[in-house]
PDB file of N, CA and C in Angstrom:
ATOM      1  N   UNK A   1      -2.316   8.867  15.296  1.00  0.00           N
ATOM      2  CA  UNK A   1      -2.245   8.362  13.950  1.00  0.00           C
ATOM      3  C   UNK A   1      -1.603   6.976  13.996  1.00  0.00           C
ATOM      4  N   UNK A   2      -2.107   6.182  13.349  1.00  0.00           N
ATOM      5  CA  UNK A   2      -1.632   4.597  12.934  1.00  0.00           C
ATOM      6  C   UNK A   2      -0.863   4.948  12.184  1.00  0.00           C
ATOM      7  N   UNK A   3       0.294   3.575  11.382  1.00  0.00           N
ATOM      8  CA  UNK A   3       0.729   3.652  10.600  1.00  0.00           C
ATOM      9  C   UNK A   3       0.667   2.090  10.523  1.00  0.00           C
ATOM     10  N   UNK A   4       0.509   1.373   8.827  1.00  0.00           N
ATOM     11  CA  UNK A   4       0.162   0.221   8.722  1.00  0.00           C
ATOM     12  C   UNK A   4       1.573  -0.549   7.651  1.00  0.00           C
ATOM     13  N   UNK A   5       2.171  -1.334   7.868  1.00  0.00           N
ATOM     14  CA  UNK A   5       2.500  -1.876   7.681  1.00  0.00           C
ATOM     15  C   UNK A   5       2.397  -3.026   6.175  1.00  0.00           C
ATOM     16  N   UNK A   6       2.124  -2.960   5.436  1.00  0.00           N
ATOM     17  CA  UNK A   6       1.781  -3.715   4.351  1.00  0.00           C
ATOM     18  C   UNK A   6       2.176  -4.569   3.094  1.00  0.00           C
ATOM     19  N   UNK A   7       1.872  -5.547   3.168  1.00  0.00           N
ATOM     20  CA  UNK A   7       2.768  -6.440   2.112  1.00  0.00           C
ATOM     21  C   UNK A   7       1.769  -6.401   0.967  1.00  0.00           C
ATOM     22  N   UNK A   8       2.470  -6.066  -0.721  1.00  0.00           N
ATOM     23  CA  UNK A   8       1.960  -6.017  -1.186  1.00  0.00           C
ATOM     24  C   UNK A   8       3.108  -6.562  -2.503  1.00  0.00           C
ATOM     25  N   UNK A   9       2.227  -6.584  -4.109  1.00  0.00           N
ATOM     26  CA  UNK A   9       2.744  -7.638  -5.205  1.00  0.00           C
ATOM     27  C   UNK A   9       2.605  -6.615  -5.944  1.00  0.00           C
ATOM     28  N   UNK A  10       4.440  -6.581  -6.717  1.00  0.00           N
ATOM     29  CA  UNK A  10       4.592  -5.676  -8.277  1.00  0.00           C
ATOM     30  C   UNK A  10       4.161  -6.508  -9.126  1.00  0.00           C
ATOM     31  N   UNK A  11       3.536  -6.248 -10.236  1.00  0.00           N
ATOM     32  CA  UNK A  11       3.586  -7.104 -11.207  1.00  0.00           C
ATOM     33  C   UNK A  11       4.346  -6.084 -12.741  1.00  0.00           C
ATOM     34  N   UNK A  12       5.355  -6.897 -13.232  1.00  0.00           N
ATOM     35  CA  UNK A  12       5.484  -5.854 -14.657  1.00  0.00           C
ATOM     36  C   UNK A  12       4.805  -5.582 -15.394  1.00  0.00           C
ATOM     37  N   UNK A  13       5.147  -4.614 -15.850  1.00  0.00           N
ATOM     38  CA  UNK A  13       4.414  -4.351 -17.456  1.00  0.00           C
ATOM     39  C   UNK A  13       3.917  -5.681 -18.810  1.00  0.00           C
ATOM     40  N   UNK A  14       2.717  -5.454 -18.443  1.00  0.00           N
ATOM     41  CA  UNK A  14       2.130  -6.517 -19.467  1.00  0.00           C
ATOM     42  C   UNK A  14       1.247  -6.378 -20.239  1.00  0.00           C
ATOM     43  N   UNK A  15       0.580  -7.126 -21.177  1.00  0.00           N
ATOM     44  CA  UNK A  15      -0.956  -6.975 -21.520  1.00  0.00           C
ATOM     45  C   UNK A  15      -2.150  -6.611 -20.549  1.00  0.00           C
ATOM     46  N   UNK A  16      -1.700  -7.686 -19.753  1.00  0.00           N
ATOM     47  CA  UNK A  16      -2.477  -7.618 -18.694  1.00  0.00           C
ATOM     48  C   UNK A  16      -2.937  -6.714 -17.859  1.00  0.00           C
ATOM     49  N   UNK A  17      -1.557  -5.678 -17.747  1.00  0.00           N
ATOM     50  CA  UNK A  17      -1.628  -4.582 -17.015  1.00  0.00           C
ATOM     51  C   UNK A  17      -1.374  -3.441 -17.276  1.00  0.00           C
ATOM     52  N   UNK A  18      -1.815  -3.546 -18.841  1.00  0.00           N
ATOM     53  CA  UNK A  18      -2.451  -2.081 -19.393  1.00  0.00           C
ATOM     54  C   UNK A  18      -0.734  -1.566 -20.115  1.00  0.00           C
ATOM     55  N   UNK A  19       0.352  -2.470 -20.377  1.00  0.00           N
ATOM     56  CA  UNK A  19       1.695  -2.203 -20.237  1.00  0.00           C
ATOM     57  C   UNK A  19       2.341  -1.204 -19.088  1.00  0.00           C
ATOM     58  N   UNK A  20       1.748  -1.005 -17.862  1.00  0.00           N
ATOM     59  CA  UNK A  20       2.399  -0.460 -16.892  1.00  0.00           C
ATOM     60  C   UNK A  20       2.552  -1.282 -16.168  1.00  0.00           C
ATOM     61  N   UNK A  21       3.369  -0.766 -14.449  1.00  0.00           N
ATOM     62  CA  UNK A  21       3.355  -1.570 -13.278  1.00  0.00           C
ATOM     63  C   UNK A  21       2.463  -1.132 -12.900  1.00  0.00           C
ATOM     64  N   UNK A  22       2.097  -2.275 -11.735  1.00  0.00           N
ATOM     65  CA  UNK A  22       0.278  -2.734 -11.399  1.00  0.00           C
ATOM     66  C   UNK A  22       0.902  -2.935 -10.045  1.00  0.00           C
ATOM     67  N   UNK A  23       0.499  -2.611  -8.733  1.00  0.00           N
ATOM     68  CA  UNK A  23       0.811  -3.237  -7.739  1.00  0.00           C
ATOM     69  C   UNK A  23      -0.215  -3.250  -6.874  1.00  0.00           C
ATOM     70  N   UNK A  24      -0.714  -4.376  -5.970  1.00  0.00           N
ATOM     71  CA  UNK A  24      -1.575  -4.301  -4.896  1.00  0.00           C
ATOM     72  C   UNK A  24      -1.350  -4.711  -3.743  1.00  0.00           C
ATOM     73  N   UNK A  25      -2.086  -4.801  -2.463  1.00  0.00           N
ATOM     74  CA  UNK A  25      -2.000  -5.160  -1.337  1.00  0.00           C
ATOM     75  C   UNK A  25      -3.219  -6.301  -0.966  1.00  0.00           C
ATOM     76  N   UNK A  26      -2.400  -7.386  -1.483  1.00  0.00           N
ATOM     77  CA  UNK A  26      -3.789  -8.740  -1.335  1.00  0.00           C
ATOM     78  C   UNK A  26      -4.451  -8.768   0.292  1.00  0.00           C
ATOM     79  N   UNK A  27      -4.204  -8.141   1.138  1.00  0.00           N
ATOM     80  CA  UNK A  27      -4.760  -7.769   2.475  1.00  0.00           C
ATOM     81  C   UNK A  27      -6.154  -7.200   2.034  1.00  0.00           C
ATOM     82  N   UNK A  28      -6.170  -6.051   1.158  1.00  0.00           N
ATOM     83  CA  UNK A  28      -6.834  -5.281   1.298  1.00  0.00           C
ATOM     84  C   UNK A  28      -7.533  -5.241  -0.051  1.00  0.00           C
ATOM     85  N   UNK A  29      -8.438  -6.331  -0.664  1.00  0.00           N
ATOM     86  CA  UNK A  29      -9.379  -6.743  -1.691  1.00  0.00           C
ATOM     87  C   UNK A  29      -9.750  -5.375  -2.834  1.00  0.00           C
ATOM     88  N   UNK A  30      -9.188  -5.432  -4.156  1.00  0.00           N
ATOM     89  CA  UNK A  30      -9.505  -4.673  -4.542  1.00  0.00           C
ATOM     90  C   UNK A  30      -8.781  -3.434  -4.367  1.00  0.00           C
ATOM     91  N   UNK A  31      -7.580  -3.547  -3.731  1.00  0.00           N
ATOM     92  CA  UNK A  31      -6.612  -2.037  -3.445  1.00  0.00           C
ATOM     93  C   UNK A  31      -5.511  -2.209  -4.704  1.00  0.00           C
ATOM     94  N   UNK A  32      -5.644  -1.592  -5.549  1.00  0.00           N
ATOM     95  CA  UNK A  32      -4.518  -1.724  -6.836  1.00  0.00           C
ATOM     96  C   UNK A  32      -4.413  -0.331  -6.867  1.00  0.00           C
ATOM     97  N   UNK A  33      -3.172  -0.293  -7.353  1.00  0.00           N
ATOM     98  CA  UNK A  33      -2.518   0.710  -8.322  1.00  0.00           C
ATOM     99  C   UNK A  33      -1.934   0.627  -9.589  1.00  0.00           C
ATOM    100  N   UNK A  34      -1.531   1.819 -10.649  1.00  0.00           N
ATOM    101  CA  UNK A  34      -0.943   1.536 -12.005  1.00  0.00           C
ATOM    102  C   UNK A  34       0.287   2.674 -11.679  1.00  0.00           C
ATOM    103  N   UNK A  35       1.405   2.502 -12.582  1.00  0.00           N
ATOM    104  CA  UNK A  35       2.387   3.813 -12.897  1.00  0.00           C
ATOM    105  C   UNK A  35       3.554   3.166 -13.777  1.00  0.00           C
ATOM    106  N   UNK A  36       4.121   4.274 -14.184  1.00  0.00           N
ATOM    107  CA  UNK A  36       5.012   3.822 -15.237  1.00  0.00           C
ATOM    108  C   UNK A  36       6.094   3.711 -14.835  1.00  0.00           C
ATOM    109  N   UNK A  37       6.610   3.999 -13.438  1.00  0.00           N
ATOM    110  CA  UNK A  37       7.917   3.175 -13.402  1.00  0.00           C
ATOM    111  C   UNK A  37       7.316   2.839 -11.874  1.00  0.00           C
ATOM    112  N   UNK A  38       8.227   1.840 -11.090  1.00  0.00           N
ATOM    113  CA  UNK A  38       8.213   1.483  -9.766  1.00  0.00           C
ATOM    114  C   UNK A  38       8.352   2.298  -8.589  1.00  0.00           C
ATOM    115  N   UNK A  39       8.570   3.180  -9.022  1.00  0.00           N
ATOM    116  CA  UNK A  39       8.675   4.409  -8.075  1.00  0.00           C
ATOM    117  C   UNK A  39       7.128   4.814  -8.197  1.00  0.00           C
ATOM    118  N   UNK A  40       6.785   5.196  -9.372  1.00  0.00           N
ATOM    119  CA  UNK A  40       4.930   5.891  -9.700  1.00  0.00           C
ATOM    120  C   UNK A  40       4.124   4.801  -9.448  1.00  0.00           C
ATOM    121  N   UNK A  41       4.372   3.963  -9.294  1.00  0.00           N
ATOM    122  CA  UNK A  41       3.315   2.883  -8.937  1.00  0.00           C
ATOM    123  C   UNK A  41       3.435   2.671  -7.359  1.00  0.00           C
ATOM    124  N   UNK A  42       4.463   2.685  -6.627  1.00  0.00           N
ATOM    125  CA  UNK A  42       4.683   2.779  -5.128  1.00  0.00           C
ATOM    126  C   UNK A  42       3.850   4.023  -4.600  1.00  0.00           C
ATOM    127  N   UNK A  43       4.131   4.996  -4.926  1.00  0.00           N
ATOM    128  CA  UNK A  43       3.463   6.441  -4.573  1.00  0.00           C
ATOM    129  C   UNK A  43       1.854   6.021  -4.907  1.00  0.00           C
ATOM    130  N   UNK A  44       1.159   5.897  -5.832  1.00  0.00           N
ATOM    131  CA  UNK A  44      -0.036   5.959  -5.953  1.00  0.00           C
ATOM    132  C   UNK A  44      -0.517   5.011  -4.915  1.00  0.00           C
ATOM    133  N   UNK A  45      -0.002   3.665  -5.185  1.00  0.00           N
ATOM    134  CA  UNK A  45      -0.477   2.346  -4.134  1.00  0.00           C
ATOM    135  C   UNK A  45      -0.617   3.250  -2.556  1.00  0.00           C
ATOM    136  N   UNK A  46       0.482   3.784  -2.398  1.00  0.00           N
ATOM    137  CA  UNK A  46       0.079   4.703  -0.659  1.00  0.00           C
ATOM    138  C   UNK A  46      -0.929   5.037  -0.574  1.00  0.00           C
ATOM    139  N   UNK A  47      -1.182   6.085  -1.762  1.00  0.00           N
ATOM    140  CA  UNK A  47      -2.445   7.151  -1.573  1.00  0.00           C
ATOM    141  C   UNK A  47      -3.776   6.074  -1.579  1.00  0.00           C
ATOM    142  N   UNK A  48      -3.702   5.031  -2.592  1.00  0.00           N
ATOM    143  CA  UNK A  48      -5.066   4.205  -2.324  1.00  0.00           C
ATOM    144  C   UNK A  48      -5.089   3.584  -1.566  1.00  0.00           C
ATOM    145  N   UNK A  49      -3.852   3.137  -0.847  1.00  0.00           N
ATOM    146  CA  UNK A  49      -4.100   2.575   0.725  1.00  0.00           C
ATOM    147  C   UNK A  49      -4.582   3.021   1.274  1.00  0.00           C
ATOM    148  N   UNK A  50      -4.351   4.286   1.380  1.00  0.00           N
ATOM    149  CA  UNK A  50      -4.529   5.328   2.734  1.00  0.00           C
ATOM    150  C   UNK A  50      -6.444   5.731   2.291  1.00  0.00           C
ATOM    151  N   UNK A  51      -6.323   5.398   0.874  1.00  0.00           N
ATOM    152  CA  UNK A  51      -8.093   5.763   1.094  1.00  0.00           C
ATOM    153  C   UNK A  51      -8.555   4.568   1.073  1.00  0.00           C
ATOM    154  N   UNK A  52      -7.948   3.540   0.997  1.00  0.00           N
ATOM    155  CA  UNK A  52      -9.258   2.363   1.261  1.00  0.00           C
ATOM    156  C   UNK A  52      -8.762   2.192   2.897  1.00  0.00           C
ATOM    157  N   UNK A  53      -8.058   2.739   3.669  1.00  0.00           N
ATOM    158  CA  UNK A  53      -7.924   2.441   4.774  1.00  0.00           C
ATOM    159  C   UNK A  53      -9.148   2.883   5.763  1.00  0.00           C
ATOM    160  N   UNK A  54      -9.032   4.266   5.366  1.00  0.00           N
ATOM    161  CA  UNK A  54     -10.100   5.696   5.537  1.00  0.00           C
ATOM    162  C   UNK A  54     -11.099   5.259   5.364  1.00  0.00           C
ATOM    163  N   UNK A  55     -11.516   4.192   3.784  1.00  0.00           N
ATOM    164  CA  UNK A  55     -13.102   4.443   4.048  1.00  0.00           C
ATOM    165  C   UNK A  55     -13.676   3.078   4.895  1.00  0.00           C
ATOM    166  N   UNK A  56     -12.345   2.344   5.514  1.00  0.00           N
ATOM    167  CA  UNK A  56     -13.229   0.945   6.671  1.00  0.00           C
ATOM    168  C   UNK A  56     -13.135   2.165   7.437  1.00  0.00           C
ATOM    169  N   UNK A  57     -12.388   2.980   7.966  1.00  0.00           N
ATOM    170  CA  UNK A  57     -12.956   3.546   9.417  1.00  0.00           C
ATOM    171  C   UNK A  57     -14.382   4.322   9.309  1.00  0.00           C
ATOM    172  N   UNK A  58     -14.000   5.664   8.085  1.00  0.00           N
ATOM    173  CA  UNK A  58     -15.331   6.292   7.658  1.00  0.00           C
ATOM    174  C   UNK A  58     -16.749   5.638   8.353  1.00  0.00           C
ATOM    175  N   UNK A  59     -16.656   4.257   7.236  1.00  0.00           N
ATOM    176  CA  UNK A  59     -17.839   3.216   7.380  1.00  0.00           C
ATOM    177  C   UNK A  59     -18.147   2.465   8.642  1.00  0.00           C
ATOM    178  N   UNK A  60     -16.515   2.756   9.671  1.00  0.00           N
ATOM    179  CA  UNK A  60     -17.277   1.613  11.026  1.00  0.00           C
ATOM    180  C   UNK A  60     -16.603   0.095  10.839  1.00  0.00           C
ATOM    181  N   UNK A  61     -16.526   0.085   9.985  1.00  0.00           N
ATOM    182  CA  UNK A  61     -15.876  -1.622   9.817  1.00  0.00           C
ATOM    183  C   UNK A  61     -14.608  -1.859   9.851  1.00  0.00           C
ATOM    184  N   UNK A  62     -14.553  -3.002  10.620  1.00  0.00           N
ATOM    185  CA  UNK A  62     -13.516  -3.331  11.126  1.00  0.00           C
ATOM    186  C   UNK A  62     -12.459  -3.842   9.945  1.00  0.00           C
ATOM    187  N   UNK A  63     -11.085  -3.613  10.291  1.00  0.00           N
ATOM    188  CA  UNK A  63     -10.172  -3.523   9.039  1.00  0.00           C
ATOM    189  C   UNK A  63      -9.560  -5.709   9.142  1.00  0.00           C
ATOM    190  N   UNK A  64      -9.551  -5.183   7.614  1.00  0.00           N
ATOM    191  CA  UNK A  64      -9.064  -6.975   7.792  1.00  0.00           C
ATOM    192  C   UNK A  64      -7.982  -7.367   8.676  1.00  0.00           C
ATOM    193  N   UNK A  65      -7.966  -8.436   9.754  1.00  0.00           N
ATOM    194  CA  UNK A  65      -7.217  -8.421  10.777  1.00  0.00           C
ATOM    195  C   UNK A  65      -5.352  -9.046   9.865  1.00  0.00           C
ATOM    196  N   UNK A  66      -4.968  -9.303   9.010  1.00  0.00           N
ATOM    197  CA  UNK A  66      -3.517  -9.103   8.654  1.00  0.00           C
ATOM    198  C   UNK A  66      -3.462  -7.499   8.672  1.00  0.00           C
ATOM    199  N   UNK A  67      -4.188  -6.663   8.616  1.00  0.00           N
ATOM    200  CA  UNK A  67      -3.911  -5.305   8.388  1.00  0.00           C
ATOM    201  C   UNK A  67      -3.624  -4.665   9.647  1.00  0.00           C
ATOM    202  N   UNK A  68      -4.741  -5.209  10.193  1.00  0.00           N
ATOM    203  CA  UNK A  68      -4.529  -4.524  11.979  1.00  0.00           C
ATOM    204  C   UNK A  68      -3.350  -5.012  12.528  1.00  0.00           C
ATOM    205  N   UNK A  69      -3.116  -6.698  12.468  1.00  0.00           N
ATOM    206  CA  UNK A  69      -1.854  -7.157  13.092  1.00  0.00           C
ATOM    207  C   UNK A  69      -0.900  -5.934  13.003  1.00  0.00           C
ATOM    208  N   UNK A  70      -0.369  -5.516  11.260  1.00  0.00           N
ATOM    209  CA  UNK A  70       0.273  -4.876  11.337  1.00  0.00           C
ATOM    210  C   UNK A  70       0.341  -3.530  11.246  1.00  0.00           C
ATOM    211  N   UNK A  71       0.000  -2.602  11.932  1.00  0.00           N
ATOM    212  CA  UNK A  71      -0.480  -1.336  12.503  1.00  0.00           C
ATOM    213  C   UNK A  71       0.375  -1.069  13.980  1.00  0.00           C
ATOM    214  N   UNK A  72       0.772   0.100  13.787  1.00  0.00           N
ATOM    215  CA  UNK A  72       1.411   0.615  15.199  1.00  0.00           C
ATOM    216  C   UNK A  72       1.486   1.849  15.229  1.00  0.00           C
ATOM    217  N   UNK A  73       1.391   2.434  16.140  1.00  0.00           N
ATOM    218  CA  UNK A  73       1.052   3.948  17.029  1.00  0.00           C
ATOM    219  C   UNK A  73       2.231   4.564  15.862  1.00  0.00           C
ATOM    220  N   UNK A  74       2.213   5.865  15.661  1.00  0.00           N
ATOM    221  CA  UNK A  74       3.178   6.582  15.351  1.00  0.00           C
ATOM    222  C   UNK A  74       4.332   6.969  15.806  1.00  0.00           C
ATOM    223  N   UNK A  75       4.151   6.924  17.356  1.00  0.00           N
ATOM    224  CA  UNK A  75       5.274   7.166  18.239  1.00  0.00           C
ATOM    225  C   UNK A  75       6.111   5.662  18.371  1.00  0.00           C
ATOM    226  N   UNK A  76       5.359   4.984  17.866  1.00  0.00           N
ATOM    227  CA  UNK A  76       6.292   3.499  18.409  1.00  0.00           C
ATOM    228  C   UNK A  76       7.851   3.262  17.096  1.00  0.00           C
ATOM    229  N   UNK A  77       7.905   4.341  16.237  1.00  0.00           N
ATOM    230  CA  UNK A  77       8.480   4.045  15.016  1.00  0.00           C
ATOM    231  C   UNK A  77       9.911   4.424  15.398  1.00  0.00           C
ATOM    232  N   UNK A  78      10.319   3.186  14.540  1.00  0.00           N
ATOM    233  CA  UNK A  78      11.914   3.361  14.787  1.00  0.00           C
ATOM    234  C   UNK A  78      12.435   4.113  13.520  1.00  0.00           C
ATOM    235  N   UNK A  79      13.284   5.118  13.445  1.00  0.00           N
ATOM    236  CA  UNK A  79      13.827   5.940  12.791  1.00  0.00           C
ATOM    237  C   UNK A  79      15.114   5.198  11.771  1.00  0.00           C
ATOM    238  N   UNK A  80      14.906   4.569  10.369  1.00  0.00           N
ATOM    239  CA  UNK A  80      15.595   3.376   9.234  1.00  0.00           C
ATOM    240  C   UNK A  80      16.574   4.443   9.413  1.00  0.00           C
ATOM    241  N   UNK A  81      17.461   3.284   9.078  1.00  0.00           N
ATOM    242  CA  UNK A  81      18.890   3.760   9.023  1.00  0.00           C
ATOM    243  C   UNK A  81      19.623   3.131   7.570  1.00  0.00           C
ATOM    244  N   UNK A  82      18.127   3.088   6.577  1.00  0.00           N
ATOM    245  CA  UNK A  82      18.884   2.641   5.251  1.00  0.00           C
ATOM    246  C   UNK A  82      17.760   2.898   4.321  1.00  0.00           C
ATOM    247  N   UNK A  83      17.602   3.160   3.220  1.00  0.00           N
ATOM    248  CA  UNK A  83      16.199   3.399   2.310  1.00  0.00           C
ATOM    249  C   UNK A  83      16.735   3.201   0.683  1.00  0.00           C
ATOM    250  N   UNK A  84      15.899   3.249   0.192  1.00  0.00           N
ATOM    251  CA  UNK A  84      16.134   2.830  -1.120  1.00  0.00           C
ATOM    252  C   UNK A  84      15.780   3.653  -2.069  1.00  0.00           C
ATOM    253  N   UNK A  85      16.624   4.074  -3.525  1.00  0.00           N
ATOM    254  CA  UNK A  85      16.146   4.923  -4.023  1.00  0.00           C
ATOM    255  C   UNK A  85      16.631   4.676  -5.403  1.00  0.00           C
ATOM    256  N   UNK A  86      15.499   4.649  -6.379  1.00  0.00           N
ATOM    257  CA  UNK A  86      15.091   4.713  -7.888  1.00  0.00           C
ATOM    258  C   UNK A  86      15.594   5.805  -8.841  1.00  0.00           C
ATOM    259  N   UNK A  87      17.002   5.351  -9.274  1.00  0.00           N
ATOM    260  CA  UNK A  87      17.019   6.091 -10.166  1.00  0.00           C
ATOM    261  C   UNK A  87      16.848   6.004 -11.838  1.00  0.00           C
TER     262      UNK A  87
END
């Protein structure tokens, strides 16, 4: 199993964005998420990562190379010794 690495943009609650948070991963064209606080919008953004990740392999195509750069084995992971949490 990979694990990918990804930089991605909150945007607040706006017109624009339906009054929720909106967040995407400009790597990966078209990968957005919505949720009502920053925590629900982090969680969903995973899950559509993880399926727009799925469907370049599914399909054969090669993943946009900022994405691959950052990708590493599962075993290569260093175990954080700090995390962050939303209350």
């Amino acid at each position: 199993m990979k694990l990918y690495k990804l930089s991605l943009v909150i945007h607040q609650p706006s017109d624009a964005t339906e009054d929720r948070y909106m967040a995407e991963v400009p790597a990966l064209p078209g990968c957005r998420a919505w949720g009502d606080t920053p925590t629900e919008v982090m969680e969903n953004l995973q899950s559509v990562a993880a399926g727009f990740i799925a469907s370049y392999r599914d399909r054969g195509d090669p993943l946009p190379a900022e994405v691959e750069a950052m990708s590493m084995e599962a075993n290569d992971i260093e175990v954080p010794s700090e995390f962050t949490v939303a209350v």
